[in-house]
PDB file of N, CA and C in Angstrom:
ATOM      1  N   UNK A   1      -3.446  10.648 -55.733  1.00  0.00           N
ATOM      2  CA  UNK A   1      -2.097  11.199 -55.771  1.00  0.00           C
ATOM      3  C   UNK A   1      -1.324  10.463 -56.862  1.00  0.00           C
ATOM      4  N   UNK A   2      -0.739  11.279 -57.420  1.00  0.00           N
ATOM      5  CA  UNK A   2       0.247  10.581 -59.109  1.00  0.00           C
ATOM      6  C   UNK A   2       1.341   9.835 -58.013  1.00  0.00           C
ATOM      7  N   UNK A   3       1.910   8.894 -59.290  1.00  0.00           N
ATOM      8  CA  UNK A   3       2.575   7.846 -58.460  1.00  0.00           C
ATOM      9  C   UNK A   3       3.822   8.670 -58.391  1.00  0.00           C
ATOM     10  N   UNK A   4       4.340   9.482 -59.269  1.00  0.00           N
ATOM     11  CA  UNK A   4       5.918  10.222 -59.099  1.00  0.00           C
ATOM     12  C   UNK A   4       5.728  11.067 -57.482  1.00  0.00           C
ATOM     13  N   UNK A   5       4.682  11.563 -57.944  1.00  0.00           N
ATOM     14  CA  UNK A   5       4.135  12.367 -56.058  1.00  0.00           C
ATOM     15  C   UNK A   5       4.399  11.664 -55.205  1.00  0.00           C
ATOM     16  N   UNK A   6       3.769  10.925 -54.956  1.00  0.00           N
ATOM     17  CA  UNK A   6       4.209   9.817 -53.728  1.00  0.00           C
ATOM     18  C   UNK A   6       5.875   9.069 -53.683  1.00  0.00           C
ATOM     19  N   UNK A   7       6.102   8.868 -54.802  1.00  0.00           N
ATOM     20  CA  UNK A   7       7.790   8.737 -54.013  1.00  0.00           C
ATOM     21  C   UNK A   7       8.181   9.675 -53.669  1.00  0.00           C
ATOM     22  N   UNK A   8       8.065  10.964 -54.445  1.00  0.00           N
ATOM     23  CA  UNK A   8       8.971  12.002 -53.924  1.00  0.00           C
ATOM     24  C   UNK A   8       8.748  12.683 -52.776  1.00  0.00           C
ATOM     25  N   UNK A   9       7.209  12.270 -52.406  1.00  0.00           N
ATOM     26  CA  UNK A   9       6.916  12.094 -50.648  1.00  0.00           C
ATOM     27  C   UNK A   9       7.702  11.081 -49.756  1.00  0.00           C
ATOM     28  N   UNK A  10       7.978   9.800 -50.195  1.00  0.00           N
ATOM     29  CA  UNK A  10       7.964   8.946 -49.224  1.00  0.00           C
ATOM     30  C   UNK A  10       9.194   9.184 -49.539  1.00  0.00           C
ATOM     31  N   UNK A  11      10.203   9.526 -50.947  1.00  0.00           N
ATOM     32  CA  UNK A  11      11.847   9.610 -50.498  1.00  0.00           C
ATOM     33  C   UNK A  11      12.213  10.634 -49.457  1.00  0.00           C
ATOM     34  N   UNK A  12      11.888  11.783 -49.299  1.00  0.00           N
ATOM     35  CA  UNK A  12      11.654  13.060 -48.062  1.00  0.00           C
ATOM     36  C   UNK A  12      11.274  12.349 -46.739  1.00  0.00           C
ATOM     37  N   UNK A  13      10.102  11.783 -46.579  1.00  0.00           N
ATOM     38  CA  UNK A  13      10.092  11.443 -45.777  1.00  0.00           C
ATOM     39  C   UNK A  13      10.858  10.379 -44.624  1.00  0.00           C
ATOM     40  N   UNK A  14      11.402   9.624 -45.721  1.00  0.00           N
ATOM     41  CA  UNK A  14      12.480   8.630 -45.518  1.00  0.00           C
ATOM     42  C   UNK A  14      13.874   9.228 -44.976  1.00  0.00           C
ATOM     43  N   UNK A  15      13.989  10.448 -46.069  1.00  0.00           N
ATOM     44  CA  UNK A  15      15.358  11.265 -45.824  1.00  0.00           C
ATOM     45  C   UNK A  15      15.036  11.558 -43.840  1.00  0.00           C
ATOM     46  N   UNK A  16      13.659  12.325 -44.162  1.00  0.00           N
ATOM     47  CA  UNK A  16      13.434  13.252 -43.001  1.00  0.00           C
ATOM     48  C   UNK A  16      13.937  12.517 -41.288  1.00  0.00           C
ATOM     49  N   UNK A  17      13.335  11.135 -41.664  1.00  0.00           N
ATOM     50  CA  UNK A  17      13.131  10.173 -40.854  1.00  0.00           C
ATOM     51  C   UNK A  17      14.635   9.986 -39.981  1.00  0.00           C
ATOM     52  N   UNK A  18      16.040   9.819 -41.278  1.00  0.00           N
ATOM     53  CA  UNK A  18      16.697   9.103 -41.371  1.00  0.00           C
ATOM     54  C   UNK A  18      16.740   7.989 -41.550  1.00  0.00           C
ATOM     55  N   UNK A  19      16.257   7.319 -42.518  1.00  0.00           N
ATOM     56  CA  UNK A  19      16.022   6.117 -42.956  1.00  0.00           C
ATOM     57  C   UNK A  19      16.953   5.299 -44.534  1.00  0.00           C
ATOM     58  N   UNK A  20      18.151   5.892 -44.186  1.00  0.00           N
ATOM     59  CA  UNK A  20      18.957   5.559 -45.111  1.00  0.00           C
ATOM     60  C   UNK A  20      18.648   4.369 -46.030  1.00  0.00           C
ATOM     61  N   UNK A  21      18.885   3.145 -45.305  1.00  0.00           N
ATOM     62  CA  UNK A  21      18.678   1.851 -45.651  1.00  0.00           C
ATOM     63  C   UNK A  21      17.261   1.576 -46.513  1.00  0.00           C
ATOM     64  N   UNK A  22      16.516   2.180 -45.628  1.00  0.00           N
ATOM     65  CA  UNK A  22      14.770   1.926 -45.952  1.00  0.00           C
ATOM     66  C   UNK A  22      14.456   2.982 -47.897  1.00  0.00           C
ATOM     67  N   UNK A  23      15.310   3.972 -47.580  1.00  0.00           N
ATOM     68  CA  UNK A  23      15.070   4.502 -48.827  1.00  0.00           C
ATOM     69  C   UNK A  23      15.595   4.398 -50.171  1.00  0.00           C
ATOM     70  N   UNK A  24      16.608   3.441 -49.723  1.00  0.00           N
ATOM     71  CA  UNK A  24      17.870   2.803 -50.880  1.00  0.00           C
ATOM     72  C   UNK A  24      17.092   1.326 -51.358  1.00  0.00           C
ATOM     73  N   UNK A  25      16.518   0.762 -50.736  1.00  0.00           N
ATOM     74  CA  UNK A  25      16.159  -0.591 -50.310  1.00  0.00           C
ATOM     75  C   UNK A  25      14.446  -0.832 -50.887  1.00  0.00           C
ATOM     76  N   UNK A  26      13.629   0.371 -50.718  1.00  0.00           N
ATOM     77  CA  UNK A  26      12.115   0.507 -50.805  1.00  0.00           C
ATOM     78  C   UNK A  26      11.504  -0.394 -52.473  1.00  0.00           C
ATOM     79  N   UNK A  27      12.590   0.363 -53.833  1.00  0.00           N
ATOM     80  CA  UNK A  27      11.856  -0.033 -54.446  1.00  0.00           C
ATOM     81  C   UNK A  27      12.201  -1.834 -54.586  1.00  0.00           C
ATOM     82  N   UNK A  28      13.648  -2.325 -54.288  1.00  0.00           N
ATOM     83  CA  UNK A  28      13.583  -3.536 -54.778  1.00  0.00           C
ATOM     84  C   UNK A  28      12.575  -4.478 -53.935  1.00  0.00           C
ATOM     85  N   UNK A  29      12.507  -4.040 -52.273  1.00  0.00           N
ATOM     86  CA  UNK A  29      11.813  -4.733 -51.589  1.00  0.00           C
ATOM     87  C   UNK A  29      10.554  -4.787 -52.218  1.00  0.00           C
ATOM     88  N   UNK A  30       9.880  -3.717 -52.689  1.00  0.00           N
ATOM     89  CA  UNK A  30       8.724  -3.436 -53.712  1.00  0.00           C
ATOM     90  C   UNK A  30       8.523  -4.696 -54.527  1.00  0.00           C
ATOM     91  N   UNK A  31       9.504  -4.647 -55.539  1.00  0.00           N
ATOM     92  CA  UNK A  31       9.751  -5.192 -56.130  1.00  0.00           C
ATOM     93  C   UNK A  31       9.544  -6.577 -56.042  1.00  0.00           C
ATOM     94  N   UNK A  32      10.384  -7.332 -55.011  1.00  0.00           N
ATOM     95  CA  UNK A  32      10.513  -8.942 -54.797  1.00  0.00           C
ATOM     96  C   UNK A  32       9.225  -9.014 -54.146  1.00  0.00           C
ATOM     97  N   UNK A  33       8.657  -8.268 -53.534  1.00  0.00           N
ATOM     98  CA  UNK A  33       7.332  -8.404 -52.516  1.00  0.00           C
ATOM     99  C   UNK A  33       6.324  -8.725 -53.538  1.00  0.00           C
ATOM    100  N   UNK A  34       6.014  -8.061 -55.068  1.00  0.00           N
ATOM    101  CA  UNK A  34       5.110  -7.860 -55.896  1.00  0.00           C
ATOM    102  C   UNK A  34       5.305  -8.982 -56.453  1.00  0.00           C
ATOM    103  N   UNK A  35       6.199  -9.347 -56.964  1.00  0.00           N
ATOM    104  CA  UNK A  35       6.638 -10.655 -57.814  1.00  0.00           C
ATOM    105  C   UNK A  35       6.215 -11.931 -57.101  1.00  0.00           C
ATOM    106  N   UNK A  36       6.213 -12.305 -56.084  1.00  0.00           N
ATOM    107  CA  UNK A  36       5.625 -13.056 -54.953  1.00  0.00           C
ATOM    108  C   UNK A  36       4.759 -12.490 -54.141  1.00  0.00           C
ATOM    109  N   UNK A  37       3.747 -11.868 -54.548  1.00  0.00           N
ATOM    110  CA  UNK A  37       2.134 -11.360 -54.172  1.00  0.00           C
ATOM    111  C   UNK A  37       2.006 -11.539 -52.645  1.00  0.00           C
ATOM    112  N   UNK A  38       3.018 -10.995 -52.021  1.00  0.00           N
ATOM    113  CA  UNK A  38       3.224 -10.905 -50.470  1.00  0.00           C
ATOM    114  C   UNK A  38       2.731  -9.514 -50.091  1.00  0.00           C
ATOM    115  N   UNK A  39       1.976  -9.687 -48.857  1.00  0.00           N
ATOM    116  CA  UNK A  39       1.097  -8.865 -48.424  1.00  0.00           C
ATOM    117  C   UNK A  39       2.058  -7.830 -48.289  1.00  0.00           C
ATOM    118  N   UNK A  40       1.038  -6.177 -47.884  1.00  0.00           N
ATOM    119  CA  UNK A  40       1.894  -5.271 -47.370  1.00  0.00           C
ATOM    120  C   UNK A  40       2.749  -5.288 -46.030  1.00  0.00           C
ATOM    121  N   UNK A  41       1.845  -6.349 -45.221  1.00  0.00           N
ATOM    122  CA  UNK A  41       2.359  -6.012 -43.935  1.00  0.00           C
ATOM    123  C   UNK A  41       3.859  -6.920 -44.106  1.00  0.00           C
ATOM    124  N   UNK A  42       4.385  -7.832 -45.007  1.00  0.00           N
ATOM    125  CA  UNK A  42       5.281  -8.807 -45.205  1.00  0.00           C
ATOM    126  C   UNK A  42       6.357  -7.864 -45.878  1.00  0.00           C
ATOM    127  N   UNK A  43       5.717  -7.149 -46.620  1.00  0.00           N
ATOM    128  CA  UNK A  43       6.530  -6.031 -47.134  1.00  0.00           C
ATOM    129  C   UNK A  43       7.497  -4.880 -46.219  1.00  0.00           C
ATOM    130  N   UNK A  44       6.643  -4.427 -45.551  1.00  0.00           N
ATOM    131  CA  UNK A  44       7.179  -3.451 -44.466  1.00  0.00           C
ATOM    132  C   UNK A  44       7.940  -4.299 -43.828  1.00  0.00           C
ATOM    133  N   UNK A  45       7.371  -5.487 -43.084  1.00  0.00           N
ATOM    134  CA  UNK A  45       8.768  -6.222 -42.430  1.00  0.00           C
ATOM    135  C   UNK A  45       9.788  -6.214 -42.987  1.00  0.00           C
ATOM    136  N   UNK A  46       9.992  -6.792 -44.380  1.00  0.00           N
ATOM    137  CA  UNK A  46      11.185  -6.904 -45.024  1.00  0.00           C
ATOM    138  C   UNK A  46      12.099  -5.740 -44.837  1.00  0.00           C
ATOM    139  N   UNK A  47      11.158  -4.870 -45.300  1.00  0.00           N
ATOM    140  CA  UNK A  47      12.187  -3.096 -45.566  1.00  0.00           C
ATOM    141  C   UNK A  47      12.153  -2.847 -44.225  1.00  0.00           C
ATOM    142  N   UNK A  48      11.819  -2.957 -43.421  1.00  0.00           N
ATOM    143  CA  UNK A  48      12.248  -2.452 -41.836  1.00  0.00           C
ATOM    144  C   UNK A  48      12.848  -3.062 -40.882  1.00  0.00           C
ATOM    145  N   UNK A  49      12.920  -4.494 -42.030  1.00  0.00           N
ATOM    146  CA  UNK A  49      13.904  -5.402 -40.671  1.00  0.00           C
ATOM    147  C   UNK A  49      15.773  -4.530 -40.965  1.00  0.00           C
ATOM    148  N   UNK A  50      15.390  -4.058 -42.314  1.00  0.00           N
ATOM    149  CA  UNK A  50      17.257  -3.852 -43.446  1.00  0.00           C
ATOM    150  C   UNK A  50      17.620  -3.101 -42.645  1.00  0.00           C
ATOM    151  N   UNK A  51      16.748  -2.178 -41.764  1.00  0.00           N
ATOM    152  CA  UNK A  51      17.855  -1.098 -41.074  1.00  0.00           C
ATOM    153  C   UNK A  51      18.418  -0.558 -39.495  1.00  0.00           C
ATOM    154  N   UNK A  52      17.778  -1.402 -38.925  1.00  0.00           N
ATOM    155  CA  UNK A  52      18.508  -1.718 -37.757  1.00  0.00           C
ATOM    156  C   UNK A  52      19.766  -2.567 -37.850  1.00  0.00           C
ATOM    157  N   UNK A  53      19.596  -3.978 -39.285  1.00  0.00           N
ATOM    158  CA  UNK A  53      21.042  -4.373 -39.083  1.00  0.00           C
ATOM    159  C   UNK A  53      21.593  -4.429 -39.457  1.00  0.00           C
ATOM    160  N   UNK A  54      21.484  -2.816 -40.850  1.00  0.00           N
ATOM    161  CA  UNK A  54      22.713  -1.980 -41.480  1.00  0.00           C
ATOM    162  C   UNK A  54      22.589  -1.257 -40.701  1.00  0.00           C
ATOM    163  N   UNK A  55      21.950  -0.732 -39.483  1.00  0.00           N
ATOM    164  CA  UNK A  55      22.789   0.452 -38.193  1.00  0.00           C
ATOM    165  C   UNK A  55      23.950  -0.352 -37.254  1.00  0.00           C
ATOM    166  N   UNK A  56      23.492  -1.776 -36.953  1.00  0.00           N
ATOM    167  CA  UNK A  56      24.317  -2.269 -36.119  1.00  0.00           C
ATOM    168  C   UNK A  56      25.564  -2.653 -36.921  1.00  0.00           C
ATOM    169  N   UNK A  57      25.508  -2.750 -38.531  1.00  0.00           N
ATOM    170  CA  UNK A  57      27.395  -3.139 -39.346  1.00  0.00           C
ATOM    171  C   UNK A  57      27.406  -1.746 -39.029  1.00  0.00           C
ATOM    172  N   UNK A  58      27.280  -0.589 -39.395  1.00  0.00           N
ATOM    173  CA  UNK A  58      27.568   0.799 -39.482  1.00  0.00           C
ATOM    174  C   UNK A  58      28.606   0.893 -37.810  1.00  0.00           C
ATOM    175  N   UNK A  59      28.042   0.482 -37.086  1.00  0.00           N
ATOM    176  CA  UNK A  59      28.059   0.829 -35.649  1.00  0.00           C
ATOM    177  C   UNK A  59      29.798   0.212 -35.177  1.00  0.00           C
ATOM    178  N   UNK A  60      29.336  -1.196 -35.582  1.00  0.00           N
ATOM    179  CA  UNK A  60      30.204  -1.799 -35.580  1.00  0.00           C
ATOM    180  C   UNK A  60      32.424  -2.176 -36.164  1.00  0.00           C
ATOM    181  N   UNK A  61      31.356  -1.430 -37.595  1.00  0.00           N
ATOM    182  CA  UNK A  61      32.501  -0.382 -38.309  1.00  0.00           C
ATOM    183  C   UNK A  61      33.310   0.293 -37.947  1.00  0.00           C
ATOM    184  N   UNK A  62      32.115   1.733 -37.086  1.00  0.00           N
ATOM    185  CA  UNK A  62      32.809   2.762 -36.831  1.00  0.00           C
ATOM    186  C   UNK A  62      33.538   2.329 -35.719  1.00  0.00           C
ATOM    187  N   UNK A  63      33.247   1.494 -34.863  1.00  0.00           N
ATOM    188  CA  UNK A  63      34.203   1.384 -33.600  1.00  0.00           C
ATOM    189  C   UNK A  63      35.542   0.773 -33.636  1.00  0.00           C
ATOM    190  N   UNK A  64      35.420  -0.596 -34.606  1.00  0.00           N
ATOM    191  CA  UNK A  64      36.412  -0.700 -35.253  1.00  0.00           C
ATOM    192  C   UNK A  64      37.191   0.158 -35.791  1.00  0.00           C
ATOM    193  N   UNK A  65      37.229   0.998 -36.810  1.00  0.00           N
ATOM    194  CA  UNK A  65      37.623   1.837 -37.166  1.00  0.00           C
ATOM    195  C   UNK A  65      38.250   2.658 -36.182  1.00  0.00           C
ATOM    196  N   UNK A  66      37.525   3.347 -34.902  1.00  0.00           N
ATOM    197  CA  UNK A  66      37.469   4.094 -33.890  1.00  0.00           C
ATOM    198  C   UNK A  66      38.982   3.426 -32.449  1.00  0.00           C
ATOM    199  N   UNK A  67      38.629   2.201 -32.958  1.00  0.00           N
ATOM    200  CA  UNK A  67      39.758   1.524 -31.677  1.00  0.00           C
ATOM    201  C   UNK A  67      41.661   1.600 -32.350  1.00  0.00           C
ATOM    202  N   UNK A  68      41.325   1.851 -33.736  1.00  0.00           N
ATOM    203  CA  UNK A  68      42.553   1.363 -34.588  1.00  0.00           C
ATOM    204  C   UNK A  68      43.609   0.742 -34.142  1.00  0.00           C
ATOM    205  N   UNK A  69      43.133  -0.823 -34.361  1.00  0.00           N
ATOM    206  CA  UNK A  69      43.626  -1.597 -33.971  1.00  0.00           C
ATOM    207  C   UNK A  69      45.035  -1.878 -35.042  1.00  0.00           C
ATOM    208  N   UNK A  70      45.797  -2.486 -35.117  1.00  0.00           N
ATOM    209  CA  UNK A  70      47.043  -2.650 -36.113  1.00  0.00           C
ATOM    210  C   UNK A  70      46.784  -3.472 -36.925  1.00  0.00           C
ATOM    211  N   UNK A  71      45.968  -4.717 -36.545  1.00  0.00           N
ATOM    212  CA  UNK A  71      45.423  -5.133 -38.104  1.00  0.00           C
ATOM    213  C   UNK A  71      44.132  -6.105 -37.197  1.00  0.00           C
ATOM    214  N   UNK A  72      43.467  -6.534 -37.871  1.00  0.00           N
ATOM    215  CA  UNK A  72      42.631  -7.378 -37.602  1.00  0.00           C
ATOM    216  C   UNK A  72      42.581  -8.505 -37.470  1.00  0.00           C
ATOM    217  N   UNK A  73      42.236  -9.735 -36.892  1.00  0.00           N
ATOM    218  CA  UNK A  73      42.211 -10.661 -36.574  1.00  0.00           C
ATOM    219  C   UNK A  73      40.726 -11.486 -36.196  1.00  0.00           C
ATOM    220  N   UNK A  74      40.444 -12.519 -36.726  1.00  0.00           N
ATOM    221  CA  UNK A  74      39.405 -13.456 -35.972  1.00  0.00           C
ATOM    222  C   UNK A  74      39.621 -15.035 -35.363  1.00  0.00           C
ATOM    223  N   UNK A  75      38.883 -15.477 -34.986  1.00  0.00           N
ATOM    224  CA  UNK A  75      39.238 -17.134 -35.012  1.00  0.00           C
ATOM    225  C   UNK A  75      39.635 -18.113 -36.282  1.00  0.00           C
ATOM    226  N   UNK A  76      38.901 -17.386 -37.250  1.00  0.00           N
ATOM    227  CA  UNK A  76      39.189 -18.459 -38.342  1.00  0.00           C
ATOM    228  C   UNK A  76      40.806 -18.359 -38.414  1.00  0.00           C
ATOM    229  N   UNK A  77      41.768 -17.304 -37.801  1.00  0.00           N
ATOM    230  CA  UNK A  77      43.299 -17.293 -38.081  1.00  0.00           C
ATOM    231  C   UNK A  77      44.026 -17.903 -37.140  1.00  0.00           C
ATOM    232  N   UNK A  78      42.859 -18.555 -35.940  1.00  0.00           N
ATOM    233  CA  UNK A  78      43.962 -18.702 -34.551  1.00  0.00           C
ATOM    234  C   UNK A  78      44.451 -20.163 -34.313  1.00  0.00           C
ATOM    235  N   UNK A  79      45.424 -20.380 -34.278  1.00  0.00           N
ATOM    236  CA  UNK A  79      46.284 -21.904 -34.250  1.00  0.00           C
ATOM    237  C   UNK A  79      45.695 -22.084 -33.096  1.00  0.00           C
ATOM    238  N   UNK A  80      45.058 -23.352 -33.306  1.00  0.00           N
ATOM    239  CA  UNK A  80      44.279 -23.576 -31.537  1.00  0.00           C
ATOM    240  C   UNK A  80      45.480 -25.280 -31.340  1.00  0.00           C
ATOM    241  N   UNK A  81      46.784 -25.235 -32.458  1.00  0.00           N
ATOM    242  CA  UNK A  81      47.317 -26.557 -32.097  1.00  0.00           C
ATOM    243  C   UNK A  81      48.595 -25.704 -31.133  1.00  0.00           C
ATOM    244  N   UNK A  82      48.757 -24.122 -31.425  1.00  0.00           N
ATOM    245  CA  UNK A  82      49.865 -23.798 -30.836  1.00  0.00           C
ATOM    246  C   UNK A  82      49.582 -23.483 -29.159  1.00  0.00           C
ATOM    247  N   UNK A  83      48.110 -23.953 -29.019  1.00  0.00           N
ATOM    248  CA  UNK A  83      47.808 -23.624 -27.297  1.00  0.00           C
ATOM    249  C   UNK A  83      47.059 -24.339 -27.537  1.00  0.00           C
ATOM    250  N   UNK A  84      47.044 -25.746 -26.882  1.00  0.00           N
ATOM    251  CA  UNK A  84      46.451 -27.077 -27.117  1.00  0.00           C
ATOM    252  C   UNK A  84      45.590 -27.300 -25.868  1.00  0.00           C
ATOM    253  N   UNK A  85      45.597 -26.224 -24.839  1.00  0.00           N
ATOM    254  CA  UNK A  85      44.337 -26.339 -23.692  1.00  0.00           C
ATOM    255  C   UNK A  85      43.343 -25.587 -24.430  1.00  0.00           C
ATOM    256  N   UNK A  86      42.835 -24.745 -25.307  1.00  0.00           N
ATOM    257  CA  UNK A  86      41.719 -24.627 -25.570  1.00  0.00           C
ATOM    258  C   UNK A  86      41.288 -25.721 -26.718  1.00  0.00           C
ATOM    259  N   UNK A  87      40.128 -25.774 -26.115  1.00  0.00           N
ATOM    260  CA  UNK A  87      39.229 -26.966 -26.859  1.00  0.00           C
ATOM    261  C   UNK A  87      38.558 -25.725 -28.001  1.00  0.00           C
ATOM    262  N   UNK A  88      39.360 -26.788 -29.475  1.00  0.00           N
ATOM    263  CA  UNK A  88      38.580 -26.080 -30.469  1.00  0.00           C
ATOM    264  C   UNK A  88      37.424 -25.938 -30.953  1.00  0.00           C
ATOM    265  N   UNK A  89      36.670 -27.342 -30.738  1.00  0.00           N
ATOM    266  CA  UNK A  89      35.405 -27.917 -30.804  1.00  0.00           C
ATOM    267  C   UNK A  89      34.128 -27.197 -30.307  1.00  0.00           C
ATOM    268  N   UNK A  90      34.905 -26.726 -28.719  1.00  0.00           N
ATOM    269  CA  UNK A  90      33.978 -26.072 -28.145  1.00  0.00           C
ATOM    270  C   UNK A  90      33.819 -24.461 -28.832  1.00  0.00           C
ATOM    271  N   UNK A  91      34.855 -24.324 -29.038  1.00  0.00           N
ATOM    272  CA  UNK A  91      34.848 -22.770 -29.679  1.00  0.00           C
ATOM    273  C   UNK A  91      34.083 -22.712 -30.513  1.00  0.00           C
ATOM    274  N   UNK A  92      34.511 -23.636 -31.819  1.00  0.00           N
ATOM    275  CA  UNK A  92      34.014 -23.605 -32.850  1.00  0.00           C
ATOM    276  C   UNK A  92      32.364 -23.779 -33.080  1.00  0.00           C
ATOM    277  N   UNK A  93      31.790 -24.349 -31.883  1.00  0.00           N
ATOM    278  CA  UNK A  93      30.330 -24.929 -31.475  1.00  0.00           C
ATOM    279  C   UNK A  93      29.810 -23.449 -30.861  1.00  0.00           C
ATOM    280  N   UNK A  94      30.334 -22.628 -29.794  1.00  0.00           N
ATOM    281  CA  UNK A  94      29.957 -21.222 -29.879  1.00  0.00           C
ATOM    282  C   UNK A  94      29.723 -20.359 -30.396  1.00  0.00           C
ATOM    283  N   UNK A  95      31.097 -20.648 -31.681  1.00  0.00           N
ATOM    284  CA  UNK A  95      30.439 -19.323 -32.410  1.00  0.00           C
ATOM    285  C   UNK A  95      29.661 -19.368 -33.779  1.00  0.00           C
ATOM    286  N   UNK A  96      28.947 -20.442 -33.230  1.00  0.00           N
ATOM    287  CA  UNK A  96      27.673 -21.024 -34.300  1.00  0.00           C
ATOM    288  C   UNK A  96      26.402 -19.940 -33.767  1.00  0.00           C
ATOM    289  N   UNK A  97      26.311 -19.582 -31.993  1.00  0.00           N
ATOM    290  CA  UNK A  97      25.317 -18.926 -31.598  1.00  0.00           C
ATOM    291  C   UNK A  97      24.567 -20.497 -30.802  1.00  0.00           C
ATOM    292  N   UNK A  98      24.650 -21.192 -30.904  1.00  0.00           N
ATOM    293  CA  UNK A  98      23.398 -22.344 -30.492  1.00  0.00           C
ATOM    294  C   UNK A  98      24.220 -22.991 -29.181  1.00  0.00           C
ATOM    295  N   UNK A  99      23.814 -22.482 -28.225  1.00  0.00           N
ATOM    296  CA  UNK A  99      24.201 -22.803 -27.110  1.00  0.00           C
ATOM    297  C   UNK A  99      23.627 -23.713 -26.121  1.00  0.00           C
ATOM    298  N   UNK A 100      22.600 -24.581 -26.814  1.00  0.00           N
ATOM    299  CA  UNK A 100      21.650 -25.572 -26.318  1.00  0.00           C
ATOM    300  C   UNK A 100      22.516 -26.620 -25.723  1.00  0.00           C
ATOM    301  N   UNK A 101      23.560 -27.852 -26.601  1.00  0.00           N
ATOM    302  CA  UNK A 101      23.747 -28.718 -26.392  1.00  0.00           C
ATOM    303  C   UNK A 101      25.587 -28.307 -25.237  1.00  0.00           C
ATOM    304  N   UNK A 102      26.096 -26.951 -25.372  1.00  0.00           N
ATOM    305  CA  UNK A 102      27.058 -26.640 -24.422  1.00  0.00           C
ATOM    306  C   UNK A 102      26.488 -26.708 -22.796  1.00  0.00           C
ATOM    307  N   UNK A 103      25.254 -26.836 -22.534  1.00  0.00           N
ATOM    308  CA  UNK A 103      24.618 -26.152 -21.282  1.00  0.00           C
ATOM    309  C   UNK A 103      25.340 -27.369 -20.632  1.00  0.00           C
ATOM    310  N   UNK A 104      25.686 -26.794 -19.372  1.00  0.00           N
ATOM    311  CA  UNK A 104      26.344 -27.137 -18.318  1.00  0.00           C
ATOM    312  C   UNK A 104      27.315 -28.061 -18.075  1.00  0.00           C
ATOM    313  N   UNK A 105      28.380 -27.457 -19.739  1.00  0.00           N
ATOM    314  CA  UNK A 105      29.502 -28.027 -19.755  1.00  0.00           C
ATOM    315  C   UNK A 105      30.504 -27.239 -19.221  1.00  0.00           C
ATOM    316  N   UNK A 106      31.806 -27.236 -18.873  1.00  0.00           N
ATOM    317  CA  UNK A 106      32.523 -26.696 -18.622  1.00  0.00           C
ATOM    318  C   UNK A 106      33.208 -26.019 -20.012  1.00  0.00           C
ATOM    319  N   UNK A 107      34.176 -24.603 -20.085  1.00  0.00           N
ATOM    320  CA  UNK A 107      34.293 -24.216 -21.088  1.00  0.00           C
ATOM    321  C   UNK A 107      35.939 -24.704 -21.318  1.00  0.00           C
ATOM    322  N   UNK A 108      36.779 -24.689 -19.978  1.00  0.00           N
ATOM    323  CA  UNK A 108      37.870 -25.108 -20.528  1.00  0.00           C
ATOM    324  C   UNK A 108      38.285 -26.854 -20.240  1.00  0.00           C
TER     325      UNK A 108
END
C-alpha cells in the first residue's frame, strides 16, 4: 500500500473513530518516536495516552463554561492570612496530589 494511501486511510479512520487528538497528534508522535528508535508499541502509548486527557480539559471546559460562573477563581488567589484557621501548608501539600505524609492528620 503507497504511503499517501495509508494516511488517507488512517486520517478517515481516525475521523471515523472520533479521534480528534490522535489524528492531529499522529504524525509528530511519529515523528519524536522515530528520532528516538522507540518501539511501536511505545508509540501507540504516546498517541493514545493524548486523548483521553484532551477529552477530560475538553470536558472540563465545557462545564465550566456550562456553570457560568462570574469570574474565576483558584487557590493561588486566596488570602489564607484573611482566615487564619485554615492551615495553608496543609492545603498547599494537597494540592500537590501526594497524600502519603497527610495520612491520619487532621485537616483543620
Amino acid at each position: 500500500m503507497a504511503k499517501r494511501q495509508a494516511t488517507v486511510l488512517l486520517e478517515h479512520h481516525l475521523k471515523q473513530l472520533k479521534l480528534p487528538t490522535m489524528l492531529r497528534e499522529y504524525a509528530s508522535v511519529a515523528a519524536v518516536c522515530g528520532r528516538e528508535k522507540q518501539s511501536f508499541e511505545t508509540f501507540l502509548l504516546r498517541l493514545s495516552e493524548r486523548e483521553p486527557i484532551e477529552r477530560q480539559q475538553r470536558a472540563t471546559a465545557r462545564r465550566i463554561k456550562a456553570a457560568a460562573f462570574p469570574m474565576l477563581k483558584g487557590v493561588e488567589g486566596f488570602e489564607f492570612a484573611a482566615q487564619p484557621s485554615i492551615n495553608e501548608a496543609l492545603i498547599r501539600e494537597l494540592l500537590t496530589g501526594e497524600f502519603s505524609s497527610t495520612v491520619g492528620r487532621t485537616c483543620c
